[in-house]
C-alpha atoms as a PDB file:
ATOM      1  CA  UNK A   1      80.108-169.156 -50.987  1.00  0.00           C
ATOM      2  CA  UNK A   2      76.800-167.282 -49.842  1.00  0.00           C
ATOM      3  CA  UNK A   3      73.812-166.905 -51.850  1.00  0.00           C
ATOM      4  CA  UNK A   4      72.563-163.366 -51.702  1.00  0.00           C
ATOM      5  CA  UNK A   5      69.388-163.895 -53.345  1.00  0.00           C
ATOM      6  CA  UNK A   6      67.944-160.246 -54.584  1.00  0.00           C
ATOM      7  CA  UNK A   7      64.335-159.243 -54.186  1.00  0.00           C
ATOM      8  CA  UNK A   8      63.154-159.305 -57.908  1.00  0.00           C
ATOM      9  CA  UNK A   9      59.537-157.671 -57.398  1.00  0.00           C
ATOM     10  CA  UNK A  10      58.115-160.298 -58.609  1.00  0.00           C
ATOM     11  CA  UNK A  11      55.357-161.787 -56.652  1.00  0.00           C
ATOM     12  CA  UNK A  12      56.289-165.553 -57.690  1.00  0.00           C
ATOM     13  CA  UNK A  13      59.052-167.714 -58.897  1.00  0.00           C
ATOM     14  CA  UNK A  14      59.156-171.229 -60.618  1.00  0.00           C
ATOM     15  CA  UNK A  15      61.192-173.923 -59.012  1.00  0.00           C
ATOM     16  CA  UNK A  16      63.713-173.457 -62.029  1.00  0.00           C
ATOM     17  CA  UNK A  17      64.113-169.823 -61.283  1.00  0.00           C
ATOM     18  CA  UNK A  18      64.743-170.513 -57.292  1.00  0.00           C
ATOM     19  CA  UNK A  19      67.031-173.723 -57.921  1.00  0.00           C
ATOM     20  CA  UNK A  20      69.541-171.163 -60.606  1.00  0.00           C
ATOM     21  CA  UNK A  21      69.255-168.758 -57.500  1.00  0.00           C
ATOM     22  CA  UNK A  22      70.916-171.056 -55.428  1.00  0.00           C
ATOM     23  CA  UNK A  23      72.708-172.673 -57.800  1.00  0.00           C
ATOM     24  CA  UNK A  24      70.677-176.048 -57.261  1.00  0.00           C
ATOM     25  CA  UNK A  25      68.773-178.586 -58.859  1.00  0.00           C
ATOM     26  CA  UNK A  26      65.320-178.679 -58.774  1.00  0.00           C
ATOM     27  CA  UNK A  27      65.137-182.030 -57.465  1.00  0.00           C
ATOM     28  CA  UNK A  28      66.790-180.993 -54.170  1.00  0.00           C
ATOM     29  CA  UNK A  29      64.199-177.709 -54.098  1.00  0.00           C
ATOM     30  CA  UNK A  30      61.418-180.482 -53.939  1.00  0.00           C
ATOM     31  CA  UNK A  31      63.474-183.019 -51.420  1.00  0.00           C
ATOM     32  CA  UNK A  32      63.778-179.869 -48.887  1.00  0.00           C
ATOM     33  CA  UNK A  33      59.835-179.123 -49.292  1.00  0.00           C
ATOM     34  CA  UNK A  34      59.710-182.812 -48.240  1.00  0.00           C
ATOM     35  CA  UNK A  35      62.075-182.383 -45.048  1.00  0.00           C
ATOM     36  CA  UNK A  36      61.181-179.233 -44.072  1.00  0.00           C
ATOM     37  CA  UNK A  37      57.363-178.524 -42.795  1.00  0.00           C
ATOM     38  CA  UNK A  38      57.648-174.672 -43.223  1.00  0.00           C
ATOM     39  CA  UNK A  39      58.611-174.496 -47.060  1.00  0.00           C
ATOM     40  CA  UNK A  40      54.960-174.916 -48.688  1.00  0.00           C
ATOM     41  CA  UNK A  41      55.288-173.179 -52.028  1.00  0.00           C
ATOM     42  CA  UNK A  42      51.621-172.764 -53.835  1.00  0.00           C
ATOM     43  CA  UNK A  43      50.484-175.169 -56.221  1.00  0.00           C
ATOM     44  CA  UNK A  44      48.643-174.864 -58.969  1.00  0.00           C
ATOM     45  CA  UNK A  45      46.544-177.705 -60.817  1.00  0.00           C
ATOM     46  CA  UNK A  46      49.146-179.009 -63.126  1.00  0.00           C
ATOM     47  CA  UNK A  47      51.234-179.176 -60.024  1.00  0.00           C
ATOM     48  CA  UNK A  48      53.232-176.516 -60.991  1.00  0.00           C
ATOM     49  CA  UNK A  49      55.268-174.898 -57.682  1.00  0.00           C
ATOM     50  CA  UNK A  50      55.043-171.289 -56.993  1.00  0.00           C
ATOM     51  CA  UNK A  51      56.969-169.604 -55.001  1.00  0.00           C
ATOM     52  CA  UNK A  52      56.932-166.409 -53.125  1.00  0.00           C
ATOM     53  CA  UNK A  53      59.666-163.826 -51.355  1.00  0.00           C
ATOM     54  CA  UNK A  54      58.627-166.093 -48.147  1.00  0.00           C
ATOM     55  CA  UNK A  55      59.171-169.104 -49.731  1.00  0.00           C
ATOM     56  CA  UNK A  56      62.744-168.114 -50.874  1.00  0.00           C
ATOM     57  CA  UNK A  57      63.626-167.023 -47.865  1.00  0.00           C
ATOM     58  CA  UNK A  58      63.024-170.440 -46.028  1.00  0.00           C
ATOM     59  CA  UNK A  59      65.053-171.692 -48.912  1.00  0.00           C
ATOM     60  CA  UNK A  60      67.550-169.428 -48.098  1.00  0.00           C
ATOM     61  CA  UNK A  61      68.037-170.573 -44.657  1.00  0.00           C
ATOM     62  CA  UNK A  62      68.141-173.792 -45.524  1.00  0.00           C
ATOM     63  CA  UNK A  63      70.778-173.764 -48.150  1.00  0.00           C
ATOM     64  CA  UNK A  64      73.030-171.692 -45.369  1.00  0.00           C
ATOM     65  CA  UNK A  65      72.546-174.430 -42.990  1.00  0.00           C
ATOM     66  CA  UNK A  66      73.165-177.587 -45.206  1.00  0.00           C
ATOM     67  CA  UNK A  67      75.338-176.221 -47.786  1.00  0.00           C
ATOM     68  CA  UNK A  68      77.233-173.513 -45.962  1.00  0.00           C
ATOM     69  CA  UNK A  69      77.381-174.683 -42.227  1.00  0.00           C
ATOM     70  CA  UNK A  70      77.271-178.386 -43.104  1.00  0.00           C
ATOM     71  CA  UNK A  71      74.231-179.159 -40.694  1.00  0.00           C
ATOM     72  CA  UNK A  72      72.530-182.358 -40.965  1.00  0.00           C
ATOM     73  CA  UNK A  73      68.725-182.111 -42.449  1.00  0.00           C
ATOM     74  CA  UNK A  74      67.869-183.055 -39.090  1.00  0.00           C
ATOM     75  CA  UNK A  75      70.103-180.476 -37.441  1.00  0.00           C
ATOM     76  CA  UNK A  76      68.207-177.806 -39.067  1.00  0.00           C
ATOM     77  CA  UNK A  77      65.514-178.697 -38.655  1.00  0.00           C
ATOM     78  CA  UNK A  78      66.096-178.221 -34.874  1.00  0.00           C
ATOM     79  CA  UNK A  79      67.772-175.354 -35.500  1.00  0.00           C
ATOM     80  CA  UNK A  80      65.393-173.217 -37.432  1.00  0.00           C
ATOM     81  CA  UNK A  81      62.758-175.062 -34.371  1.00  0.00           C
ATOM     82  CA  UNK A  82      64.603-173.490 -32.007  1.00  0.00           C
ATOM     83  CA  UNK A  83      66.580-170.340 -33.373  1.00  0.00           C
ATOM     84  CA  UNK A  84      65.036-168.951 -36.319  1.00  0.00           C
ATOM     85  CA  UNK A  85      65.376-165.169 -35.401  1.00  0.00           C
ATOM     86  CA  UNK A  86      69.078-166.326 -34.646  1.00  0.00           C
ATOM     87  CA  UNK A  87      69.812-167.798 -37.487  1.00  0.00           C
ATOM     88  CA  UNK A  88      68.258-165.356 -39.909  1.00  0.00           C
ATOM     89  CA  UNK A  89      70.511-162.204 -38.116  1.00  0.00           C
ATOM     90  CA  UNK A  90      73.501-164.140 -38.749  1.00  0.00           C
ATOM     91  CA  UNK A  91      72.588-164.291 -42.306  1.00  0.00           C
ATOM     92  CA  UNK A  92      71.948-161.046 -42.536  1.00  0.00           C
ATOM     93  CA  UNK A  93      75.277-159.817 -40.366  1.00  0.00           C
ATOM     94  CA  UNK A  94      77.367-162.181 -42.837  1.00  0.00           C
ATOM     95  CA  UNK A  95      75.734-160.266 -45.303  1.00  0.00           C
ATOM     96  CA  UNK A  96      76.071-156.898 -44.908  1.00  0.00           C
ATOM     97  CA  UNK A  97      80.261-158.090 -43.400  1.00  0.00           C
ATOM     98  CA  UNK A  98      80.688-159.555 -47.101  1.00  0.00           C
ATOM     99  CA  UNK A  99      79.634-156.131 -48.813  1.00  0.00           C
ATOM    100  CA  UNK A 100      81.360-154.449 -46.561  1.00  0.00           C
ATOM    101  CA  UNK A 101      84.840-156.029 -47.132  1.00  0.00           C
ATOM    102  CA  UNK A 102      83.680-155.851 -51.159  1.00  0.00           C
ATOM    103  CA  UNK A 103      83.635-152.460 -50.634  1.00  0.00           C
ATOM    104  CA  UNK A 104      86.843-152.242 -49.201  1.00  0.00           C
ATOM    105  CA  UNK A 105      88.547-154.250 -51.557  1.00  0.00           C
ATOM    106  CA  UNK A 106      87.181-152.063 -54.068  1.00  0.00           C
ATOM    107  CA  UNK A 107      88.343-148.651 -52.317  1.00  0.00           C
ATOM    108  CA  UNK A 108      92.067-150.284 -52.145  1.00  0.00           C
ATOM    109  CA  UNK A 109      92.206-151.207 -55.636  1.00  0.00           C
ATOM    110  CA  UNK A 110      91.500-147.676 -56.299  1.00  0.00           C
ATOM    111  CA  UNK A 111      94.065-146.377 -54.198  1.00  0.00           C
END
């Protein structure tokens, strides 16, 4: 199942807010800032993780790779390496082909 994570407006997000995005704990949020060089959420002095709509987005990828395409942490890490424009129009072509069958699904139940 894909995680369409909305744009809130807000400028950050706790690591409990991104982990129920994803449906998640926050112990793998922290793990993938560990693998991953490119997810750096801000931290504040208590240690406390912030994260932005940039952040999230990394996340994003991530969870579509490991948890949807069953990649290997290593795997994407190669792949977002190498393909990250790729990989992030997929996402967003899966997308907008999963609201678009929604929407059709809706239109024949009305019919």
């Amino acid at each position: 199942m894909s995680k369409e994570v909305v744009n809130t407006g807000k400028l950050y997000h706790s690591i409990s807010e991104v982990a129920k995005m994803f449906s998640v704990s926050n112990s793998l949020i922290r793990f993938w800032e560990t693998e991953f060089d490119f997810l750096k959420p801000k931290k504040n002095r208590k240690g406390n993780r912030s994260y932005t709509q940039k952040d999230i987005d990394s996340i994003r990828i991530i969870y579509h790779l490991v948890k949807e395409r069953g990649f290997t942490l290593e795997g994407a890490r190669q792949e977002v390496k190498l393909n990250r424009n790729q990989v992030e129009r997929k996402m967003d072509t899966i997308s907008h082909l999963k609201a678009l069958k929604k929407n059709l699904l809706d239109l024949q139940s009305k019919l």
